[in-house]
ModelCIF file with pLDDT and N, C-alpha, C, O atoms, coordinates in Angstrom:
data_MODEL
#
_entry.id   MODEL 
#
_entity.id                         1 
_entity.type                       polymer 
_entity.pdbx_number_of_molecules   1 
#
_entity_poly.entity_id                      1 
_entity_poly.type                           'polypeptide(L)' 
_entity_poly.nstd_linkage                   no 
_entity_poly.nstd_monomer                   no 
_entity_poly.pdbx_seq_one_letter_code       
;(UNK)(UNK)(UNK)(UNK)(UNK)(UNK)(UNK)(UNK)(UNK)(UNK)(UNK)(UNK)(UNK)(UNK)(UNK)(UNK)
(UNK)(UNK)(UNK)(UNK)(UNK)(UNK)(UNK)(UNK)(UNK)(UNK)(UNK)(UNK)(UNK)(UNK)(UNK)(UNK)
(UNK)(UNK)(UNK)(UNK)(UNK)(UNK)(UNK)(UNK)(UNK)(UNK)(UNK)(UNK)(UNK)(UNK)(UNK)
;
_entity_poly.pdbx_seq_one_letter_code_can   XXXXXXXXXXXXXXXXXXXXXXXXXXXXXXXXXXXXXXXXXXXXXXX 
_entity_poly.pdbx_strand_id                 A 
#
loop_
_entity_poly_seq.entity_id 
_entity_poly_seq.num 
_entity_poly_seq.mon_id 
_entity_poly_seq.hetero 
1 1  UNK n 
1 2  UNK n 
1 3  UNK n 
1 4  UNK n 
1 5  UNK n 
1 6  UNK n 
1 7  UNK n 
1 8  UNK n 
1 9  UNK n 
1 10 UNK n 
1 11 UNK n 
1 12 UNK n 
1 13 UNK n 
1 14 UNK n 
1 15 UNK n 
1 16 UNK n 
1 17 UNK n 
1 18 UNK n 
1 19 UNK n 
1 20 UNK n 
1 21 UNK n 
1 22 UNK n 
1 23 UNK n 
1 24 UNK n 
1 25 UNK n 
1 26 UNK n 
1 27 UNK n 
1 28 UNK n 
1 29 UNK n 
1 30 UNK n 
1 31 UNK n 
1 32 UNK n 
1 33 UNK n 
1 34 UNK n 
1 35 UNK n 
1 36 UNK n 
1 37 UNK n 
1 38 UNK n 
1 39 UNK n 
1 40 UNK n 
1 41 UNK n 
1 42 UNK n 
1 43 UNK n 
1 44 UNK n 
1 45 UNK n 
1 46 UNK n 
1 47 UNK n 
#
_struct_asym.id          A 
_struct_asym.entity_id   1 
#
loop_
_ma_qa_metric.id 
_ma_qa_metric.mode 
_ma_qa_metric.name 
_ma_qa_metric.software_group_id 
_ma_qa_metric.type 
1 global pLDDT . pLDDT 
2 local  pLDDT . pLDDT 
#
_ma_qa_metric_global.metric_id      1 
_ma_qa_metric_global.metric_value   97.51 
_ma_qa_metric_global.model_id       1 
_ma_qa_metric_global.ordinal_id     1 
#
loop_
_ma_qa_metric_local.label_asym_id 
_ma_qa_metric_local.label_comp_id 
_ma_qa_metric_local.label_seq_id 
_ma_qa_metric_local.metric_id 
_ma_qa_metric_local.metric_value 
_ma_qa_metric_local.model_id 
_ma_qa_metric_local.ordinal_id 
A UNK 1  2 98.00 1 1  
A UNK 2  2 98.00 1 2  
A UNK 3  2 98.00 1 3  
A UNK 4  2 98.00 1 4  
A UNK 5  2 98.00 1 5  
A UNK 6  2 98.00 1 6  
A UNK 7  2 98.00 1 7  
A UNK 8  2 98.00 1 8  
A UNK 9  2 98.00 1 9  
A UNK 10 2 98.00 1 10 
A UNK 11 2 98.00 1 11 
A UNK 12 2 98.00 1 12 
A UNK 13 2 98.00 1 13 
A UNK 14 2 98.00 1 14 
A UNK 15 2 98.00 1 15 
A UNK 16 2 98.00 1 16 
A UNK 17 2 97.00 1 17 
A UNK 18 2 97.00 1 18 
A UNK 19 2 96.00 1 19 
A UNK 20 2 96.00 1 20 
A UNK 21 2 97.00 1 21 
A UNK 22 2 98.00 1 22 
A UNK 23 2 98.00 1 23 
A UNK 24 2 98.00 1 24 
A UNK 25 2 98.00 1 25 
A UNK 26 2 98.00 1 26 
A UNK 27 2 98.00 1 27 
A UNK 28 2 98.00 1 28 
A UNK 29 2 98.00 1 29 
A UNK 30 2 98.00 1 30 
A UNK 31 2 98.00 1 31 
A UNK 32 2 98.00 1 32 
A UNK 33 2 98.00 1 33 
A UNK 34 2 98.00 1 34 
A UNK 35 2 98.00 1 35 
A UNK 36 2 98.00 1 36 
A UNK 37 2 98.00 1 37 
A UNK 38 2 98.00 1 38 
A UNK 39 2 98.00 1 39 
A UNK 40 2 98.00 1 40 
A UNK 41 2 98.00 1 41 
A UNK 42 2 98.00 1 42 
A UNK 43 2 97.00 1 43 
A UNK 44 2 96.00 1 44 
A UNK 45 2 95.00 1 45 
A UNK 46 2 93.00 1 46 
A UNK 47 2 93.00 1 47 
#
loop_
_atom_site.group_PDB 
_atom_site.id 
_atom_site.type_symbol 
_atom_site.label_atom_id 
_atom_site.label_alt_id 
_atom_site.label_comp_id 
_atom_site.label_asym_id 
_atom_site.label_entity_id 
_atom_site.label_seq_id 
_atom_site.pdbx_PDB_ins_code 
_atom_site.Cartn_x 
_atom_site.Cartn_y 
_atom_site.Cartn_z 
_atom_site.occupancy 
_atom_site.B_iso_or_equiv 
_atom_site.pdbx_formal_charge 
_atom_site.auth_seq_id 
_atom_site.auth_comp_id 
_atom_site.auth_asym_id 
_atom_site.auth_atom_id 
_atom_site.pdbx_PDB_model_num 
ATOM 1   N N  . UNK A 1 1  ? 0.805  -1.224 0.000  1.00 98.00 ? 1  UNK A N  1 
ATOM 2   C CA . UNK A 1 1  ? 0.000  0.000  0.000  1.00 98.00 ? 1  UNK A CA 1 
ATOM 3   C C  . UNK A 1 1  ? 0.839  1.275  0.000  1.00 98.00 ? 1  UNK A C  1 
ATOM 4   O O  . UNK A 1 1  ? 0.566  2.108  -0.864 1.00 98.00 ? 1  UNK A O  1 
ATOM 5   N N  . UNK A 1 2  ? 1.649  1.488  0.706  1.00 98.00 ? 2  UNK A N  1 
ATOM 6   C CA . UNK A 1 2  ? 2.487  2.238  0.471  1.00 98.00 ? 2  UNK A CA 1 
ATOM 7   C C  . UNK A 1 2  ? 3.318  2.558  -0.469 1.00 98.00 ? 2  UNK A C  1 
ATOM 8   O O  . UNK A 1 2  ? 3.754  3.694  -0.285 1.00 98.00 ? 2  UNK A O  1 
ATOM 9   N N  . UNK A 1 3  ? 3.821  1.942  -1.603 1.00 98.00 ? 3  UNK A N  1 
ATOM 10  C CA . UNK A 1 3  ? 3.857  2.125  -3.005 1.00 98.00 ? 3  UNK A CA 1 
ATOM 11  C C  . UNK A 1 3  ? 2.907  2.530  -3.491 1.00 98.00 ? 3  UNK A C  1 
ATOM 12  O O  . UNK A 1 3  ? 3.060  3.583  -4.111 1.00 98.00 ? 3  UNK A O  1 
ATOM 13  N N  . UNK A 1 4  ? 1.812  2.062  -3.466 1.00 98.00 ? 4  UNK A N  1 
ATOM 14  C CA . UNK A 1 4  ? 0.817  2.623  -4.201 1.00 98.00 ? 4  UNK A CA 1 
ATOM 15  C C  . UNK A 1 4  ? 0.355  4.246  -3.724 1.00 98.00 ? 4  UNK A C  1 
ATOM 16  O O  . UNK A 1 4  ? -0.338 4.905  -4.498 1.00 98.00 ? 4  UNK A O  1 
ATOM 17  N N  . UNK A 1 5  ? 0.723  4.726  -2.618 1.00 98.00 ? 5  UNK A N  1 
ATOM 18  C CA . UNK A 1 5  ? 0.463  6.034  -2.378 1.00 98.00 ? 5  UNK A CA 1 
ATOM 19  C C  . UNK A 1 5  ? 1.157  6.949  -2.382 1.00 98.00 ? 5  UNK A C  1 
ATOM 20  O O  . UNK A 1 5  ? 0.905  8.130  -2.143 1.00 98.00 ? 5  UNK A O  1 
ATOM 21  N N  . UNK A 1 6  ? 2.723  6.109  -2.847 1.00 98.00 ? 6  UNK A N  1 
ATOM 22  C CA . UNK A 1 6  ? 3.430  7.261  -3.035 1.00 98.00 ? 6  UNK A CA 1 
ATOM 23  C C  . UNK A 1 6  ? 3.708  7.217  -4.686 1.00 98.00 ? 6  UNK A C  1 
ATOM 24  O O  . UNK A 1 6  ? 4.864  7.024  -5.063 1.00 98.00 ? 6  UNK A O  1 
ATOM 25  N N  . UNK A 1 7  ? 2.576  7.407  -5.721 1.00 98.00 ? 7  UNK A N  1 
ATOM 26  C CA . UNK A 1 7  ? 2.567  7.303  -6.975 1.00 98.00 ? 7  UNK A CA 1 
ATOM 27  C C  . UNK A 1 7  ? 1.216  8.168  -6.650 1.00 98.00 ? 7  UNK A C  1 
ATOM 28  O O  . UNK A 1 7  ? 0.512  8.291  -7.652 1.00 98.00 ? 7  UNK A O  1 
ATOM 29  N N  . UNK A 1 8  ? 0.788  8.685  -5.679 1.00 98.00 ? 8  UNK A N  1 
ATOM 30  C CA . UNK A 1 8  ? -0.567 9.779  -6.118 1.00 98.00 ? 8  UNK A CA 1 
ATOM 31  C C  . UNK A 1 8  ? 0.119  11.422 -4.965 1.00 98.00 ? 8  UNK A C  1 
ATOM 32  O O  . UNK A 1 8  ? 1.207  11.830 -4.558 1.00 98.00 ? 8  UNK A O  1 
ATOM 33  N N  . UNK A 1 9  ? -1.373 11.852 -4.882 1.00 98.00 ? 9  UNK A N  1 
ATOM 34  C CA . UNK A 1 9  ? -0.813 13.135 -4.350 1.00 98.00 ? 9  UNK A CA 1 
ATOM 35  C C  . UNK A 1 9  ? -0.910 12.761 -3.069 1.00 98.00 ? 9  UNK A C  1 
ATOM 36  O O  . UNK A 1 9  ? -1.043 13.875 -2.560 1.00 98.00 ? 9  UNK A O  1 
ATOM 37  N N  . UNK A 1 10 ? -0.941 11.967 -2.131 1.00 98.00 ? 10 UNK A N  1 
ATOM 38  C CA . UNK A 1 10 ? -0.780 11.760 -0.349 1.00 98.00 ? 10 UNK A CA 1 
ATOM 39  C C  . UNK A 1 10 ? 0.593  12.525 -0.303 1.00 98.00 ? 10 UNK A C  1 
ATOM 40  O O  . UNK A 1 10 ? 1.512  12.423 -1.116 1.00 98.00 ? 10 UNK A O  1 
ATOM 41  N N  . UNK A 1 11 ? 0.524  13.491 1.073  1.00 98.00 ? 11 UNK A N  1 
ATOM 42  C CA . UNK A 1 11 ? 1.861  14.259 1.248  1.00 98.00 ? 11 UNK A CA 1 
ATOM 43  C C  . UNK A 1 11 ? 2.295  13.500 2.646  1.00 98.00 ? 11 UNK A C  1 
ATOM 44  O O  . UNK A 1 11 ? 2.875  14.173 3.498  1.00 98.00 ? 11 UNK A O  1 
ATOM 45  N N  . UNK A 1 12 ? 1.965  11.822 2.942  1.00 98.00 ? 12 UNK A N  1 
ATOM 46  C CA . UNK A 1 12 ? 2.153  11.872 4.272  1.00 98.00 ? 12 UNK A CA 1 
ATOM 47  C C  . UNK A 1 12 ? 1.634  10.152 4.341  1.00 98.00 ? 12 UNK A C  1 
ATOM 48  O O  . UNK A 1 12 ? 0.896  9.639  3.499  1.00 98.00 ? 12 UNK A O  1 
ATOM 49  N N  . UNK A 1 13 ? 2.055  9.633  5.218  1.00 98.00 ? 13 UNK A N  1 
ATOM 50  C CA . UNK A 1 13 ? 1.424  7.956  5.334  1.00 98.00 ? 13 UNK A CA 1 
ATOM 51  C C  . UNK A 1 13 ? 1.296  7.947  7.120  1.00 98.00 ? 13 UNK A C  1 
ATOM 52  O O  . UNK A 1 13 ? 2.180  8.281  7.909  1.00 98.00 ? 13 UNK A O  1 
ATOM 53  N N  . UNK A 1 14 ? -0.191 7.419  7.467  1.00 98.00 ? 14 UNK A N  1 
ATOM 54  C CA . UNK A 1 14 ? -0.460 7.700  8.776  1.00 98.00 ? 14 UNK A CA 1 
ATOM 55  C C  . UNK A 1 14 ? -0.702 6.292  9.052  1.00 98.00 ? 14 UNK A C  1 
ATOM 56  O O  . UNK A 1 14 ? -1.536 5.643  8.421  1.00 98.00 ? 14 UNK A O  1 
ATOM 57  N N  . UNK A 1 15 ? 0.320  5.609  10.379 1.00 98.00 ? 15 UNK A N  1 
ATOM 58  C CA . UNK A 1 15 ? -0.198 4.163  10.352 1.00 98.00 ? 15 UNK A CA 1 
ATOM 59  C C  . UNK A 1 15 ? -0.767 4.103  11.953 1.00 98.00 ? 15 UNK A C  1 
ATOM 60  O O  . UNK A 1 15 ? -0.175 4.530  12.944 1.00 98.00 ? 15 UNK A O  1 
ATOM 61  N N  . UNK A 1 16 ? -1.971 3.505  11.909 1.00 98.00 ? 16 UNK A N  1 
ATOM 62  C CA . UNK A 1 16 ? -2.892 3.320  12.840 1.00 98.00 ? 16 UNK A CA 1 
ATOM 63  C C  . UNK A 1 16 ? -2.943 2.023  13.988 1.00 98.00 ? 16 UNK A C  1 
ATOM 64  O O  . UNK A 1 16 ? -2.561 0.874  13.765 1.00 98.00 ? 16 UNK A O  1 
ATOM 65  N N  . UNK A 1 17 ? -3.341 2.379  14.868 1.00 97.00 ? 17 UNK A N  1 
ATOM 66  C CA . UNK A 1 17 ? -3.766 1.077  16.023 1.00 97.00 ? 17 UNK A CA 1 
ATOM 67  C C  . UNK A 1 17 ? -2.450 0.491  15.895 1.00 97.00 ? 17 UNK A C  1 
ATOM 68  O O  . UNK A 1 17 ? -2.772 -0.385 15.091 1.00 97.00 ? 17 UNK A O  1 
ATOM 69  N N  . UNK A 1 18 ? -0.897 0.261  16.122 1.00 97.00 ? 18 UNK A N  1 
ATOM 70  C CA . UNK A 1 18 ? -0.100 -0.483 15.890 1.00 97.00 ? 18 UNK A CA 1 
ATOM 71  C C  . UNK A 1 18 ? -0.331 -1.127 17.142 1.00 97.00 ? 18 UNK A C  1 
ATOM 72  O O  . UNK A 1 18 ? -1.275 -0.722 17.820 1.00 97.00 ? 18 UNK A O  1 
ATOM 73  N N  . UNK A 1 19 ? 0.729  -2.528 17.765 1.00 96.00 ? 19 UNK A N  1 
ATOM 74  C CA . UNK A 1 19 ? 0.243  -2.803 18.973 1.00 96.00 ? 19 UNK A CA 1 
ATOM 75  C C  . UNK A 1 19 ? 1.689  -3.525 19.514 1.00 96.00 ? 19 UNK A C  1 
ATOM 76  O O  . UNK A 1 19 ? 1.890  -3.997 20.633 1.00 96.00 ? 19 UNK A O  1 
ATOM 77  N N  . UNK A 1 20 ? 2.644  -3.459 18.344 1.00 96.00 ? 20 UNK A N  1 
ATOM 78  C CA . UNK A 1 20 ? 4.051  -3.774 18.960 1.00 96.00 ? 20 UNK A CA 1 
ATOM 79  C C  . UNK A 1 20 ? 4.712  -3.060 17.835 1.00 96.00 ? 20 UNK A C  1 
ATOM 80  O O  . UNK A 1 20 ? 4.139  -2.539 16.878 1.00 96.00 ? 20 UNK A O  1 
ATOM 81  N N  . UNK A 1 21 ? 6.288  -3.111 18.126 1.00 97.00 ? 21 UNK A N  1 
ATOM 82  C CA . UNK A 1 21 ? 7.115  -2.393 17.944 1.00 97.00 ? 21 UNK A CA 1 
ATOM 83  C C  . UNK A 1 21 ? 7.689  -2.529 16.484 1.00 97.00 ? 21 UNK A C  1 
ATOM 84  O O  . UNK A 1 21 ? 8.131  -1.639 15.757 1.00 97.00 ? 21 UNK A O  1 
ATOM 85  N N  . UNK A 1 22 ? 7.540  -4.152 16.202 1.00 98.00 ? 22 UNK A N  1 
ATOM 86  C CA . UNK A 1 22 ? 8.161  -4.351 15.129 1.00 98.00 ? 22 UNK A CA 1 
ATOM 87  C C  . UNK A 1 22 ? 7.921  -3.994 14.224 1.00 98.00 ? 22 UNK A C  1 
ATOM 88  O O  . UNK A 1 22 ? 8.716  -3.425 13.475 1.00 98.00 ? 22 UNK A O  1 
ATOM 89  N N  . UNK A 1 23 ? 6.127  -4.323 13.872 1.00 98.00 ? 23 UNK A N  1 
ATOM 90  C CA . UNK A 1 23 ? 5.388  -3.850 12.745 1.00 98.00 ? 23 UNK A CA 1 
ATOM 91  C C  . UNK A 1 23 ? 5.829  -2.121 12.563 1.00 98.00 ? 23 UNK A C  1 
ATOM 92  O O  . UNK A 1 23 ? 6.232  -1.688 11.484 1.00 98.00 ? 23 UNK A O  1 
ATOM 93  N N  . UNK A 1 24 ? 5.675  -1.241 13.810 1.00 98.00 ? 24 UNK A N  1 
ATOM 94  C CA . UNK A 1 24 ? 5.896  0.411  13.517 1.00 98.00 ? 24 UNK A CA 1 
ATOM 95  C C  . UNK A 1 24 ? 7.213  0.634  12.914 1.00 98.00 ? 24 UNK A C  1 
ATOM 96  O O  . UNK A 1 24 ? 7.508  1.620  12.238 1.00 98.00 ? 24 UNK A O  1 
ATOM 97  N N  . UNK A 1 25 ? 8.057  -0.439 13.230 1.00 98.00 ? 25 UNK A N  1 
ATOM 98  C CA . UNK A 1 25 ? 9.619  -0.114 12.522 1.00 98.00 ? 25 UNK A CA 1 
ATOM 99  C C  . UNK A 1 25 ? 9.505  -0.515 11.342 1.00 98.00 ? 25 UNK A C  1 
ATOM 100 O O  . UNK A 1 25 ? 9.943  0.406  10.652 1.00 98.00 ? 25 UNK A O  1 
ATOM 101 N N  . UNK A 1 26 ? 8.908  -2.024 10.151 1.00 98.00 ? 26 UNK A N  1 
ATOM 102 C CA . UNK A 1 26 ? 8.857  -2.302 9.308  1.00 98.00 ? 26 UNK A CA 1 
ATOM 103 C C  . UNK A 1 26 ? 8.416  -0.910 8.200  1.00 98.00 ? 26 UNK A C  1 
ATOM 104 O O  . UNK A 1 26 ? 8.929  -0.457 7.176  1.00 98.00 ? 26 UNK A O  1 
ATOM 105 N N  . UNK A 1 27 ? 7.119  -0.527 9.082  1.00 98.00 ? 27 UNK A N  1 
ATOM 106 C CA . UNK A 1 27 ? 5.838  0.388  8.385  1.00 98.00 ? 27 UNK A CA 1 
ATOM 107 C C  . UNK A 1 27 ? 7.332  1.827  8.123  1.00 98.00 ? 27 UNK A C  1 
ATOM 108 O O  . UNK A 1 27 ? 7.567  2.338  7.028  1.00 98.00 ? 27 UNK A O  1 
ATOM 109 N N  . UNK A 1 28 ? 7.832  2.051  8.986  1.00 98.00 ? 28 UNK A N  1 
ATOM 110 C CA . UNK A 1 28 ? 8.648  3.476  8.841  1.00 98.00 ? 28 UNK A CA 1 
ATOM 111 C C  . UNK A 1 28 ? 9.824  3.573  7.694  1.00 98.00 ? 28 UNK A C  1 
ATOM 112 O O  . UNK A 1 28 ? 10.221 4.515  7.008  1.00 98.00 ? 28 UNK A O  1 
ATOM 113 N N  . UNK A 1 29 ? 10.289 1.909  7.801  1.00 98.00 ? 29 UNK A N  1 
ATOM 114 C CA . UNK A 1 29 ? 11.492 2.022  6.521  1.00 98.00 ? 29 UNK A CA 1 
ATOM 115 C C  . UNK A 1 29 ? 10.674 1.718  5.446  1.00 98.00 ? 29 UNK A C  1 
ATOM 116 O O  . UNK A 1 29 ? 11.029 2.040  4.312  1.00 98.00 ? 29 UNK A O  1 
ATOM 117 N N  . UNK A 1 30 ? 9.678  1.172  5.635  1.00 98.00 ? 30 UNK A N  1 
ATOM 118 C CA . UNK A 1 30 ? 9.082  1.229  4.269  1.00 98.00 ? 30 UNK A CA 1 
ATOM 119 C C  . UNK A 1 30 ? 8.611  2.343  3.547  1.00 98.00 ? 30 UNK A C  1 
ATOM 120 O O  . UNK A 1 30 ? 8.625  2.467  2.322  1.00 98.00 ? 30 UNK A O  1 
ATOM 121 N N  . UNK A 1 31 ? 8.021  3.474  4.727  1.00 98.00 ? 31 UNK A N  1 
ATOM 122 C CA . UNK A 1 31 ? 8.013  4.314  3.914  1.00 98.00 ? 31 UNK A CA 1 
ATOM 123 C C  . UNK A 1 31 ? 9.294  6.000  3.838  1.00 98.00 ? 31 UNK A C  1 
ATOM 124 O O  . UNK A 1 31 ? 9.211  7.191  3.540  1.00 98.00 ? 31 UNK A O  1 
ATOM 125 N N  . UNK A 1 32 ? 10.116 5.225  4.223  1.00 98.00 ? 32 UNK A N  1 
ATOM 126 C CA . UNK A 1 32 ? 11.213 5.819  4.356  1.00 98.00 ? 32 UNK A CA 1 
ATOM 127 C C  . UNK A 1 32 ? 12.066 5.480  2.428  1.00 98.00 ? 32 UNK A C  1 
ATOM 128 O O  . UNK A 1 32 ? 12.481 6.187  1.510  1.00 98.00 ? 32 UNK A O  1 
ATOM 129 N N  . UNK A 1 33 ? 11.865 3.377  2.832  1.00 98.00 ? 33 UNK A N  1 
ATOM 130 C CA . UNK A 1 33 ? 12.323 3.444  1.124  1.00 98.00 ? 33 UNK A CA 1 
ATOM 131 C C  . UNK A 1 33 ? 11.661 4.379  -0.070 1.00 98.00 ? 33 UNK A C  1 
ATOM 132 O O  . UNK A 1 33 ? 12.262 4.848  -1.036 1.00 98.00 ? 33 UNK A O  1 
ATOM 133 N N  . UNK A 1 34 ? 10.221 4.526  0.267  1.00 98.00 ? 34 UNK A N  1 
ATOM 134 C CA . UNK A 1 34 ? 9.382  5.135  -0.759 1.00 98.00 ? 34 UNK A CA 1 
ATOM 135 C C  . UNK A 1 34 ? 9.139  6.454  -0.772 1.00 98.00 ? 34 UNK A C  1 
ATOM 136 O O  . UNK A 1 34 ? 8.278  7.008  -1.456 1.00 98.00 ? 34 UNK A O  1 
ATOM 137 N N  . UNK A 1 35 ? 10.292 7.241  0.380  1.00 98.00 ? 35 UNK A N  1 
ATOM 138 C CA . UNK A 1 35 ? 10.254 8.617  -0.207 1.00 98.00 ? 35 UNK A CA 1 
ATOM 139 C C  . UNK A 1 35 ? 9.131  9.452  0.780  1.00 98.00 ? 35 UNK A C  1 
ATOM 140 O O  . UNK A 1 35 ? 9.037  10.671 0.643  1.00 98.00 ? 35 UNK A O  1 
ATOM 141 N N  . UNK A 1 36 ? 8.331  8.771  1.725  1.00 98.00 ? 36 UNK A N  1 
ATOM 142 C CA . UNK A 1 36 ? 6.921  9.388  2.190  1.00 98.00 ? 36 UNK A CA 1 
ATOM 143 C C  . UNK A 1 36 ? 7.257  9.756  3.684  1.00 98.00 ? 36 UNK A C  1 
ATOM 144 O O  . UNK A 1 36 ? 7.705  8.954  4.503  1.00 98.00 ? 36 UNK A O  1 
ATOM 145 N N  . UNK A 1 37 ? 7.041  10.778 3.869  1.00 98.00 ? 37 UNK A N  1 
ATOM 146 C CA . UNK A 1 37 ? 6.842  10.960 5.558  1.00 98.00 ? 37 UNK A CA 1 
ATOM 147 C C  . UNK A 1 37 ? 6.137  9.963  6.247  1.00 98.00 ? 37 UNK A C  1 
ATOM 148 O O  . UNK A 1 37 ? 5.452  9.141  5.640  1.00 98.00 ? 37 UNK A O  1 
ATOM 149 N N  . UNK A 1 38 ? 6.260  9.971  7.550  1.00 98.00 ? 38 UNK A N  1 
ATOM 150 C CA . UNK A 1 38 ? 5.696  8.687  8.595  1.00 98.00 ? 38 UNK A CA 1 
ATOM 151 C C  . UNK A 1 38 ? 5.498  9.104  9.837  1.00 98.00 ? 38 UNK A C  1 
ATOM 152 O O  . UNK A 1 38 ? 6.344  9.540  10.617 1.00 98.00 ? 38 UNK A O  1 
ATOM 153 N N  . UNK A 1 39 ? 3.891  8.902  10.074 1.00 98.00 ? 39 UNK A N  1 
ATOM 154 C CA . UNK A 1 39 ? 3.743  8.585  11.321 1.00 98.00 ? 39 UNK A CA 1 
ATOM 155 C C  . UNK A 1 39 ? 2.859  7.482  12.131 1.00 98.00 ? 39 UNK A C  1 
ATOM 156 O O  . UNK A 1 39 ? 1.862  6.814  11.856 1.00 98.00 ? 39 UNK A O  1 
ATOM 157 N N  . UNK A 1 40 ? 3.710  7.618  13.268 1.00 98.00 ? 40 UNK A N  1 
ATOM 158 C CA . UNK A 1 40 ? 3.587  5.927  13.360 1.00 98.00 ? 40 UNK A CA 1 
ATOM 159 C C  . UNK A 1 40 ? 2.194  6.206  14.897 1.00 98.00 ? 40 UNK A C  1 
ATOM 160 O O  . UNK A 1 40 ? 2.284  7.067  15.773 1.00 98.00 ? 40 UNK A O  1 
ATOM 161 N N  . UNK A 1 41 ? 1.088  5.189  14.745 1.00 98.00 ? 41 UNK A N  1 
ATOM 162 C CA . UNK A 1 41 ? 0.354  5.797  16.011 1.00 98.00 ? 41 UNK A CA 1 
ATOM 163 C C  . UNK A 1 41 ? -0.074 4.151  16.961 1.00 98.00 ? 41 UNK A C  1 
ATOM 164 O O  . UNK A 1 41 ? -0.250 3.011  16.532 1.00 98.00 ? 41 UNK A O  1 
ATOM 165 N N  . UNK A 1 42 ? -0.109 4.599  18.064 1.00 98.00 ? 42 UNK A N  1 
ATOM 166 C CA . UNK A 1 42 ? 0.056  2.841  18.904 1.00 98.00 ? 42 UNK A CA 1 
ATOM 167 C C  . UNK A 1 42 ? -1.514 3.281  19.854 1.00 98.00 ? 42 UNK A C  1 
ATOM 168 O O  . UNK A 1 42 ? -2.064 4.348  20.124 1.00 98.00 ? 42 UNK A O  1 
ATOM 169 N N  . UNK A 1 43 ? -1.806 1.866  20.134 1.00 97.00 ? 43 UNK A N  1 
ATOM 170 C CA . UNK A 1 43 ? -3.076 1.647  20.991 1.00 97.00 ? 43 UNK A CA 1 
ATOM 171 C C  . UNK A 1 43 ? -2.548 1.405  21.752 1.00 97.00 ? 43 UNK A C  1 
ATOM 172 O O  . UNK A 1 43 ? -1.486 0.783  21.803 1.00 97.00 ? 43 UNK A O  1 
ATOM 173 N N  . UNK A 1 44 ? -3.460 2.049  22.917 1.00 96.00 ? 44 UNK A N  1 
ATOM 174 C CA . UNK A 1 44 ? -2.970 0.972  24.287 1.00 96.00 ? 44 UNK A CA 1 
ATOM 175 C C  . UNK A 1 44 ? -4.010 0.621  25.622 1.00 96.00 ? 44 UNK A C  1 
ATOM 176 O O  . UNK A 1 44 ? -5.047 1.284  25.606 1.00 96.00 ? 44 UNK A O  1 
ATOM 177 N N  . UNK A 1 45 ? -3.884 -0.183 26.585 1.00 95.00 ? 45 UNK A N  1 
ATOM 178 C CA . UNK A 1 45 ? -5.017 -0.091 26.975 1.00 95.00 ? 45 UNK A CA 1 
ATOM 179 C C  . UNK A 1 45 ? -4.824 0.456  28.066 1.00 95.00 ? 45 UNK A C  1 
ATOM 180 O O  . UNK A 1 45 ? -3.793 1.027  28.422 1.00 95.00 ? 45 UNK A O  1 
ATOM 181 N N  . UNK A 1 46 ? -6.323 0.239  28.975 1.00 93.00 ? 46 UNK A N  1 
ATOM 182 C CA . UNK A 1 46 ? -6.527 0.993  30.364 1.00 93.00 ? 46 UNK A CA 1 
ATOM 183 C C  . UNK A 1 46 ? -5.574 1.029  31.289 1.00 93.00 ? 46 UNK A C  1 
ATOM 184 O O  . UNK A 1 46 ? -5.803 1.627  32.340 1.00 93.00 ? 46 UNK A O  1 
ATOM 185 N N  . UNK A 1 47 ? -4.298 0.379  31.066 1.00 93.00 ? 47 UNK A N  1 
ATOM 186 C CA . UNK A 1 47 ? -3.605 0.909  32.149 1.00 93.00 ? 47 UNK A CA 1 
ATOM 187 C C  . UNK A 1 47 ? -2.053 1.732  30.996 1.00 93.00 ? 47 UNK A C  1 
ATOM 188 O O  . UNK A 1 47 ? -1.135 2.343  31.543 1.00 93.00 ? 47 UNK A O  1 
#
């Protein structure tokens, strides 16, 4: 997905609900390879 959005006008890639660490690091170089700003956003619970 992120290839695909950095071939339109998105000025930005917003990744949602993450819930561990690894996936937010994968999601950031990926869009680091593709040229796109990143931000990375985490859930968490009641405590």
């Amino acid at each position: 997905p992120i290839n695909v959005f950095k071939d339109t006008e998105v000025d930005l890639v917003t990744a949602f609900t993450l819930n561990y660490a690894e996936e937010a690091v994968g999601i950031a170089r990926a869009a680091r390879a593709a040229g796109l700003p990143a931000v990375i956003s985490f859930t968490v619970e009641t405590d």
